[in-house]
N, C-alpha and C. Protein backbone atom coordinates (compact mmCIF):
# COMPACT_ATOMS: atom_id res chain seq x y z
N UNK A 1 1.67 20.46 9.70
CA UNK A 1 1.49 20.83 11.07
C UNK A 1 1.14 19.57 11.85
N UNK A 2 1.51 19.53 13.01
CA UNK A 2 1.39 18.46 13.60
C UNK A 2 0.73 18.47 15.23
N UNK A 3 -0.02 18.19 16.02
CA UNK A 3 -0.68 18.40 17.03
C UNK A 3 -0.61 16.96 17.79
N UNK A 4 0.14 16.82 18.81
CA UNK A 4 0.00 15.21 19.07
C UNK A 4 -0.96 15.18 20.66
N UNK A 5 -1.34 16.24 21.19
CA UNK A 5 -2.66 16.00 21.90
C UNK A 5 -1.54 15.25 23.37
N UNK A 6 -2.59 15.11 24.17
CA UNK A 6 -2.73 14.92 25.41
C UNK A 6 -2.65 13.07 26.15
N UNK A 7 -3.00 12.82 24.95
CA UNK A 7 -2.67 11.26 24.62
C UNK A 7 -0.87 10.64 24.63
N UNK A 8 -0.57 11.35 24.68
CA UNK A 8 1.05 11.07 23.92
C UNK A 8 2.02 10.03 25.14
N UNK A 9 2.18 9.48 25.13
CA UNK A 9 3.03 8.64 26.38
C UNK A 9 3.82 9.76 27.54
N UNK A 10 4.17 10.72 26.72
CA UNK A 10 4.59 11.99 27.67
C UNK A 10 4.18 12.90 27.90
N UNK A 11 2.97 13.31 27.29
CA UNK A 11 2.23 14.53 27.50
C UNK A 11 2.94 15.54 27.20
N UNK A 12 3.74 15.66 26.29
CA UNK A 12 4.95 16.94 26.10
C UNK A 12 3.80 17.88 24.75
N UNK A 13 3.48 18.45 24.83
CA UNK A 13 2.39 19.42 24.49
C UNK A 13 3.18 20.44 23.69
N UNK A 14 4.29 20.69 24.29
CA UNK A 14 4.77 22.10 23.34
C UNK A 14 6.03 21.05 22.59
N UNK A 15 5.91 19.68 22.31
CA UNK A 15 7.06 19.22 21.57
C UNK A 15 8.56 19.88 22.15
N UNK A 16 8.73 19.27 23.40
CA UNK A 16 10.45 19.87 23.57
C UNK A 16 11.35 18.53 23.27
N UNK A 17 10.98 17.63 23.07
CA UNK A 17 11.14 16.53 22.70
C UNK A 17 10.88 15.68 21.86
N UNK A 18 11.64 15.92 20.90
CA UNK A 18 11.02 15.41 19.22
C UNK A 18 11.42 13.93 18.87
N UNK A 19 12.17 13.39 20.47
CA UNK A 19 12.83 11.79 20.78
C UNK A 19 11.84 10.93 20.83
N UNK A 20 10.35 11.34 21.27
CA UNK A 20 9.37 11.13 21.76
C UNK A 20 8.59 10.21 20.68
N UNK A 21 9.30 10.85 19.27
CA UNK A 21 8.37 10.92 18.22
C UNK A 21 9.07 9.98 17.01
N UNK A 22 10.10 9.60 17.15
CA UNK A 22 10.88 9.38 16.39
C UNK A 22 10.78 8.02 15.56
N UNK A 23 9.82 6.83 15.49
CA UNK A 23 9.02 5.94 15.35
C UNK A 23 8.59 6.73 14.25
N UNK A 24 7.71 7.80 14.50
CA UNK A 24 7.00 8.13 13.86
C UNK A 24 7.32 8.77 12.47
N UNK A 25 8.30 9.41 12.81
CA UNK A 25 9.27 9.77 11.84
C UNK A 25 9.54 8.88 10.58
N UNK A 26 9.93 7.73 11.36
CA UNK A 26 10.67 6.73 10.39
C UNK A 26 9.26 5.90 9.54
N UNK A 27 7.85 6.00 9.96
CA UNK A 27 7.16 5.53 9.19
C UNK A 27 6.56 6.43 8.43
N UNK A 28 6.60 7.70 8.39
CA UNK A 28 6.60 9.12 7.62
C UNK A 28 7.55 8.52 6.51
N UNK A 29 8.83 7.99 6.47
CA UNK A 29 9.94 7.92 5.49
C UNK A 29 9.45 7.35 5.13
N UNK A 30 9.18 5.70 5.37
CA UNK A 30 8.98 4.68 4.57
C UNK A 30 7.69 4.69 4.02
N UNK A 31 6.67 5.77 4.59
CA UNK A 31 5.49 6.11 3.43
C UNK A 31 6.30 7.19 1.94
N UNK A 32 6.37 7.55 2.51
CA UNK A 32 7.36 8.26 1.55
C UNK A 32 7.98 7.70 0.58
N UNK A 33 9.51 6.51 0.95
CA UNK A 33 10.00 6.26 0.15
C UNK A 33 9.08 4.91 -0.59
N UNK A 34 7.93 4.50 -0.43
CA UNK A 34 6.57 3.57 -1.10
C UNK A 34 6.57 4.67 -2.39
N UNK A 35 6.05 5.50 -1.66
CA UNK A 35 5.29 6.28 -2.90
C UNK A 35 6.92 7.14 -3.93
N UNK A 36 7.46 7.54 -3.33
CA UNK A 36 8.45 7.88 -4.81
C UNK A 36 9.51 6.97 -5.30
N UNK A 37 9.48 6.02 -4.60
CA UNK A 37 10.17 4.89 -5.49
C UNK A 37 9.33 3.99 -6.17
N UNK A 38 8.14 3.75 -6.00
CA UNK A 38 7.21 2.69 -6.55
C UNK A 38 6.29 3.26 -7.07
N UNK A 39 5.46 4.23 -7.00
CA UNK A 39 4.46 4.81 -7.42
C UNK A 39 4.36 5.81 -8.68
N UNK A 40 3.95 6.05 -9.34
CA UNK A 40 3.38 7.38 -9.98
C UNK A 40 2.65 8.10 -9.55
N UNK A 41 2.74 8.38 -8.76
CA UNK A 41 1.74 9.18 -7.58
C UNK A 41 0.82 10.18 -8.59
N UNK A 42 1.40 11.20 -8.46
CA UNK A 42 1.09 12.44 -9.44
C UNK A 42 -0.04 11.79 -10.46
N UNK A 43 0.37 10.71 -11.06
CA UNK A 43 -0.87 10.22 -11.78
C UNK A 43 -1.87 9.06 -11.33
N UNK A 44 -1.79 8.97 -10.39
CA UNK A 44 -2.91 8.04 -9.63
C UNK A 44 -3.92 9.03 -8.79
N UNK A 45 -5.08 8.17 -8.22
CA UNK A 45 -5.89 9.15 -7.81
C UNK A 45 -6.88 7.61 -7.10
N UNK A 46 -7.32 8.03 -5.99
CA UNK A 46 -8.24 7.06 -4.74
C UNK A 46 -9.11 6.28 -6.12
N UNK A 47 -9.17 5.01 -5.20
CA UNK A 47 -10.21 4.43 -5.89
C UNK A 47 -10.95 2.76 -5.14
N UNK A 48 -11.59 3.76 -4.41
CA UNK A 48 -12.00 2.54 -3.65
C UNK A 48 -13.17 1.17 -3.81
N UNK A 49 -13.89 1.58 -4.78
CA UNK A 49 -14.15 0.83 -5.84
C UNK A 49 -14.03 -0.33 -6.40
N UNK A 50 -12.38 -0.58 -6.21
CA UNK A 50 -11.51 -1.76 -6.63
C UNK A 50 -11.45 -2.90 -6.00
N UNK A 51 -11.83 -2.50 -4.09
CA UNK A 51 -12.03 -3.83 -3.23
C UNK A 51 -13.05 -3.64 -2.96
N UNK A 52 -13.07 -4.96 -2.34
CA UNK A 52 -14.61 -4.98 -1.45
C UNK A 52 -14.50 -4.27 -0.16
N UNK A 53 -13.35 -4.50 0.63
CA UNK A 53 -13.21 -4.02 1.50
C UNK A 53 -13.52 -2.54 2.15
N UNK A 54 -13.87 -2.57 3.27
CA UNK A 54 -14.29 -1.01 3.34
C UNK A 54 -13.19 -0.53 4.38
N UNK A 55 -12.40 -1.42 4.67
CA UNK A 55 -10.99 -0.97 5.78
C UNK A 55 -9.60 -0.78 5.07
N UNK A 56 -9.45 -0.56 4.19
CA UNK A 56 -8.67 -0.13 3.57
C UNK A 56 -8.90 0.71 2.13
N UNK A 57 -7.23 1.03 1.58
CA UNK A 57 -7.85 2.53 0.96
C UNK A 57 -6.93 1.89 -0.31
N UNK A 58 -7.41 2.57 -1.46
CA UNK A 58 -6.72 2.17 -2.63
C UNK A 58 -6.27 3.16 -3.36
N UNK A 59 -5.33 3.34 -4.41
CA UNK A 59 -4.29 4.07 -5.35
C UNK A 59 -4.52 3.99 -6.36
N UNK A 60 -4.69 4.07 -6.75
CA UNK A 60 -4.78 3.60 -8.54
C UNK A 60 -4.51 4.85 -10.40
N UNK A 61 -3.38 4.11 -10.73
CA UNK A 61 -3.60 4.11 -12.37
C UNK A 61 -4.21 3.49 -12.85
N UNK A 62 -5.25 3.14 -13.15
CA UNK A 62 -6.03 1.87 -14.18
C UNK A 62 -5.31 1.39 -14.98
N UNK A 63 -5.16 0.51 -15.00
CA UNK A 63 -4.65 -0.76 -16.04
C UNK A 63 -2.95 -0.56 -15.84
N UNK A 64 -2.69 -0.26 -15.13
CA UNK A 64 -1.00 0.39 -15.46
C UNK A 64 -0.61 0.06 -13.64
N UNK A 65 -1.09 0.16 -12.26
CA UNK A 65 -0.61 0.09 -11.00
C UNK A 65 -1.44 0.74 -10.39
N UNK A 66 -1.44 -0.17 -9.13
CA UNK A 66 -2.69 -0.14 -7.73
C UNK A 66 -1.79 -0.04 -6.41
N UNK A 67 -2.08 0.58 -5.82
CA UNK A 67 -1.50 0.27 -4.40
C UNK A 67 -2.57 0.48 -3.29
N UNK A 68 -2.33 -0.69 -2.35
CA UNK A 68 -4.37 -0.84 -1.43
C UNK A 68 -3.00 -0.67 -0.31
N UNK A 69 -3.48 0.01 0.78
CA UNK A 69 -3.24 -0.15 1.73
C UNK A 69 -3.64 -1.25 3.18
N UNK A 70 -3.41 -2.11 3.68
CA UNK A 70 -4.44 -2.88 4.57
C UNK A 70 -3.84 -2.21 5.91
N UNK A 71 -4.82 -1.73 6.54
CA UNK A 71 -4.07 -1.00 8.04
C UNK A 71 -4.21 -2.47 9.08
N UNK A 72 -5.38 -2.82 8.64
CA UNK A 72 -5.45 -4.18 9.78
C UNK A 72 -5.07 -5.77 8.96
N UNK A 73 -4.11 -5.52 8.22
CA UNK A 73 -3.41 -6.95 7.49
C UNK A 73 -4.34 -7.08 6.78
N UNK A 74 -4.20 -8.67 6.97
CA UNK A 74 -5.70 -9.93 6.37
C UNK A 74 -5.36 -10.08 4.65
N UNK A 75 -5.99 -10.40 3.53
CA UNK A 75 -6.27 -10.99 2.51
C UNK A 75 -6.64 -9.38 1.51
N UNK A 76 -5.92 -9.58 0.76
CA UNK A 76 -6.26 -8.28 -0.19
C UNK A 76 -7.29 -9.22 -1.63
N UNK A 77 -8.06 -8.28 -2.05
CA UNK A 77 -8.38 -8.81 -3.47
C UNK A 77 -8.98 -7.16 -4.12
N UNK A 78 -8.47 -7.37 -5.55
CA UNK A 78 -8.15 -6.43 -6.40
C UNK A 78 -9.59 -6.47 -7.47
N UNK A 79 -10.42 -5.85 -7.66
CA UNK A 79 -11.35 -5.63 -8.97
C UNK A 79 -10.11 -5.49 -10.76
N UNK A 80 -10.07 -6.45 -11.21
CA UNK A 80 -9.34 -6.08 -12.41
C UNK A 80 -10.03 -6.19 -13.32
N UNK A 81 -11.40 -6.21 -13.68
CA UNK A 81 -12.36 -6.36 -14.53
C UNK A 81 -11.87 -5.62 -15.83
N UNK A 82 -12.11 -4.35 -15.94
CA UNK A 82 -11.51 -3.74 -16.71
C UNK A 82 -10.30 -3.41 -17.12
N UNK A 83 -9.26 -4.23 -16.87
CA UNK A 83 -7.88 -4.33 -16.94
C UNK A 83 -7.74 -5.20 -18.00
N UNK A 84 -6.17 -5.42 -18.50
CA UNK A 84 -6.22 -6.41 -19.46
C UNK A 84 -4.71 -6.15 -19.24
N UNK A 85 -4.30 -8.23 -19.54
CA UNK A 85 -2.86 -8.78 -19.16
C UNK A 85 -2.42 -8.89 -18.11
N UNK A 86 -1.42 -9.21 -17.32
CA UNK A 86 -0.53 -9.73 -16.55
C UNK A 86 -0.14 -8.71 -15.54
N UNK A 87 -0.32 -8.79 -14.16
CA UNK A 87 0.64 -8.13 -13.22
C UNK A 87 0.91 -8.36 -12.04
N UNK A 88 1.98 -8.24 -11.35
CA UNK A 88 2.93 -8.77 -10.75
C UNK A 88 2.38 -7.99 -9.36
N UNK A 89 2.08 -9.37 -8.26
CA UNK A 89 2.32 -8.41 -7.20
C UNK A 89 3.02 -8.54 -5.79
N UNK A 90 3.29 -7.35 -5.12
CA UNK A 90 4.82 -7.34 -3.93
C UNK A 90 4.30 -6.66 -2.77
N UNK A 91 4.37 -6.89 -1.56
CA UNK A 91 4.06 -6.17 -0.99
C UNK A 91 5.15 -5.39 -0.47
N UNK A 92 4.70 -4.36 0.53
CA UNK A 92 5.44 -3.28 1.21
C UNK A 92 5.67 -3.29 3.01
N UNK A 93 6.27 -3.45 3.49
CA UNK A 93 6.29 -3.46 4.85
C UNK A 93 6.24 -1.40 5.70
N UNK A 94 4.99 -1.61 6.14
CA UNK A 94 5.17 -0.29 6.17
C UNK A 94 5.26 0.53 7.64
N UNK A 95 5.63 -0.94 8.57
CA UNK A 95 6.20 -0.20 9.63
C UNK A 95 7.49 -0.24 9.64
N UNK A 96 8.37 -1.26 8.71
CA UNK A 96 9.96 -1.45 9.05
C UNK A 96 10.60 -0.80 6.86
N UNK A 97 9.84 -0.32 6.49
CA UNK A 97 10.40 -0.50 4.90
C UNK A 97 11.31 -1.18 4.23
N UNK A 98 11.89 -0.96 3.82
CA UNK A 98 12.58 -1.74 2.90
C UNK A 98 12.34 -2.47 1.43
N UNK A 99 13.03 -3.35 0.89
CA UNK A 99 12.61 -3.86 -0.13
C UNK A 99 11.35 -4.22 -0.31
N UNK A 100 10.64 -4.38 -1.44
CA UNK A 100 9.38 -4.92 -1.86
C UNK A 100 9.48 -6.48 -1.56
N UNK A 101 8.41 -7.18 -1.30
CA UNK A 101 8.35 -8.43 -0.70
C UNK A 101 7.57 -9.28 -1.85
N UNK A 102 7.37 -9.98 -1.73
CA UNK A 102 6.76 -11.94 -2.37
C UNK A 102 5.85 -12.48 -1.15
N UNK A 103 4.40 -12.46 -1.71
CA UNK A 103 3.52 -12.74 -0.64
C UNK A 103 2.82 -14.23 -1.35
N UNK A 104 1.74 -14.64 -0.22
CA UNK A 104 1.12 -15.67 -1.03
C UNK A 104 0.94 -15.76 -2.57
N UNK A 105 0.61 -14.75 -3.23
CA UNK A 105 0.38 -14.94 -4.84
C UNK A 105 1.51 -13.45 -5.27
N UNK A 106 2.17 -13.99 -6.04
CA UNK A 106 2.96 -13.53 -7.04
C UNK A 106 2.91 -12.57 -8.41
N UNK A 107 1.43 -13.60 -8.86
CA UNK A 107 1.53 -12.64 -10.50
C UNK A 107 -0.54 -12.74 -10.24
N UNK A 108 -1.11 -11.65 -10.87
CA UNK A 108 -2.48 -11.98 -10.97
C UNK A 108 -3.15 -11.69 -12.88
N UNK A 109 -3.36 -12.42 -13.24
CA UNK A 109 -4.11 -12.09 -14.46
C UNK A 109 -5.38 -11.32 -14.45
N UNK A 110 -5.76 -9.62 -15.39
CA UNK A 110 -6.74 -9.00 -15.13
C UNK A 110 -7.84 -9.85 -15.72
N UNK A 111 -9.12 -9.11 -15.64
CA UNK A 111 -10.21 -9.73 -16.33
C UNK A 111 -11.53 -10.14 -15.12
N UNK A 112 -10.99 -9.57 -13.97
CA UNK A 112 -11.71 -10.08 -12.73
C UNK A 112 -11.35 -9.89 -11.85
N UNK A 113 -12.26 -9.90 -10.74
CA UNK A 113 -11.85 -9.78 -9.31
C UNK A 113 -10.56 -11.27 -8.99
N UNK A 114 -9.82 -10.44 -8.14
CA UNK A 114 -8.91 -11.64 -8.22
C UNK A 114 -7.80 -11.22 -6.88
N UNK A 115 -7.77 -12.41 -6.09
CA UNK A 115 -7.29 -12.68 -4.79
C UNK A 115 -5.72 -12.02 -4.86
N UNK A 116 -5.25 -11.50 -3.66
CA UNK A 116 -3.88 -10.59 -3.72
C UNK A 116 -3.13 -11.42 -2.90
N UNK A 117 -3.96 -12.51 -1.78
CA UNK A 117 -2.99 -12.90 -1.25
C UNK A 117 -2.67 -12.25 0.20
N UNK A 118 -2.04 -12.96 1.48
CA UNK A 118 -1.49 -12.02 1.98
C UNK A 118 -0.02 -11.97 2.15
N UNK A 119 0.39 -10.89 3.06
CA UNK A 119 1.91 -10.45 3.06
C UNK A 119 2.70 -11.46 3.66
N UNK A 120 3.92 -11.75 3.45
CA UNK A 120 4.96 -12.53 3.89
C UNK A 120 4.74 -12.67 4.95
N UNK A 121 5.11 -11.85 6.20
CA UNK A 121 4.88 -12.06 7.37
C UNK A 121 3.89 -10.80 8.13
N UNK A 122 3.69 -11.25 9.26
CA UNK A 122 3.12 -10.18 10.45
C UNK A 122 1.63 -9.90 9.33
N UNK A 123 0.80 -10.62 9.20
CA UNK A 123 -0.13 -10.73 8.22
C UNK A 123 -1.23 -10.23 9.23
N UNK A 124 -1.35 -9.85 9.95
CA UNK A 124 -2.07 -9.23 10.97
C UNK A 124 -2.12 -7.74 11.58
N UNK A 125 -1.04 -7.59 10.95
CA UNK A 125 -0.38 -5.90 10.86
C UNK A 125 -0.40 -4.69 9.60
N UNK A 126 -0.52 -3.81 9.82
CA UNK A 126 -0.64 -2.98 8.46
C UNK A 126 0.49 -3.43 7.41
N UNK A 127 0.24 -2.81 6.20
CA UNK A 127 1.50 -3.11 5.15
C UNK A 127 0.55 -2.79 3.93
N UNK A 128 1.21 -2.70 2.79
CA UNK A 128 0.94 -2.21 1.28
C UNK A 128 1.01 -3.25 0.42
N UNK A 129 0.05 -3.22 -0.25
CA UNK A 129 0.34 -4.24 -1.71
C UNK A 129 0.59 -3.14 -3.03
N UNK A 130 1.63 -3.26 -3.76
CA UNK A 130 1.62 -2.78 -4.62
C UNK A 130 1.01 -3.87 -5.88
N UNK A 131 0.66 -3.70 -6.61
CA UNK A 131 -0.11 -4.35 -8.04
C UNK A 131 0.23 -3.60 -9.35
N UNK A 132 1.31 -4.71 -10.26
CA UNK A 132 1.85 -2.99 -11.16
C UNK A 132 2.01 -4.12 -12.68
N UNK A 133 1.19 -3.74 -13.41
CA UNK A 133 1.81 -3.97 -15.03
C UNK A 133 2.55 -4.76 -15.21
N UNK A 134 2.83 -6.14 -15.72
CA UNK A 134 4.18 -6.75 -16.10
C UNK A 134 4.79 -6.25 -16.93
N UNK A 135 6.01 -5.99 -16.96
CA UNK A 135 6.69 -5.30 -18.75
C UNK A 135 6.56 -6.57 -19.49
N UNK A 136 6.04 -5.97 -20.81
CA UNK A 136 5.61 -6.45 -22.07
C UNK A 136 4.45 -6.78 -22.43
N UNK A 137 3.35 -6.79 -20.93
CA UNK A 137 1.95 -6.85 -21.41
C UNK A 137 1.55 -5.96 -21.88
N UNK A 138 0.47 -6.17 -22.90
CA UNK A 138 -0.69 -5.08 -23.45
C UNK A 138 -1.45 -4.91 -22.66
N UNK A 139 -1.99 -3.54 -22.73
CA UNK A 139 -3.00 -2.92 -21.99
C UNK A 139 -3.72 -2.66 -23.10
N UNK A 140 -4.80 -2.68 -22.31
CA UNK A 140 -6.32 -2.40 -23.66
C UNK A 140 -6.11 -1.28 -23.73
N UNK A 141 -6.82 -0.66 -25.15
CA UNK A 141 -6.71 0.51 -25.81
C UNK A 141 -8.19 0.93 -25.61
């Protein structure tokens, strides 16, 4: 359900105009296509815990893929303390989607808090870091 209030650039209240909205739409998709092309959703669950940060929100499988959201850009860093081996990380552009991106740091080794880097560009703007397992590392048992 959706309620867009009195605020709206048009004030169209009973939605006769869904043109209005259509921005919005398209970042509905590209949350969307984040999470079922990249994610395991179904088996992740909040975990905010993982940053320091208190402005953004985190995803998490433990030891297996993270996804932090930053609504206001800036510098991500990841808690991997309890992790173990190698993983790769990309960000997400999540007002324009598309492919996964290559930001300041690339690969992070667990074992510690450890810097994410920020996004390719518009580093001042929302966007996603995904953080996911290298294939062929071990994960602790």
């Amino acid at each position: 359900m959706f309620f867009f209030g009195t605020k709206c650039p048009n004030n169209d209240l009973d939605t006769k105009d869904w043109r209005s909205r259509d921005h919005f739409w398209d970042l509905q998709r590209y949350a969307h296509e984040f999470f079922t092309n990249y994610l395991p959703f179904h088996q992740m669950r909040h975990d905010a815990q993982r940053t320091s940060r208190t402005d953004d929100w985190v995803f998490a499988k433990p030891d297996e893929v993270y996804a932090i959201y930053l609504a206001e850009g800036g510098k991500a860093e990841l808690d991997l303390t309890k992790a173990s081996g190698s993983f790769e990380v990309k960000w997400y552009d999540a007002r324009h989607g598309g492919a996964l991106q290559d930001g300041s740091v690339r690969s992070v080794q667990a074992g510690g808090a450890r810097s994410l880097g920020e996004a390719p560009r518009d580093k001042t703007r929302d966007s996603a870091v995904l953080v996911r397992r290298t294939a062929g590392t071990a994960r602790r048992n």
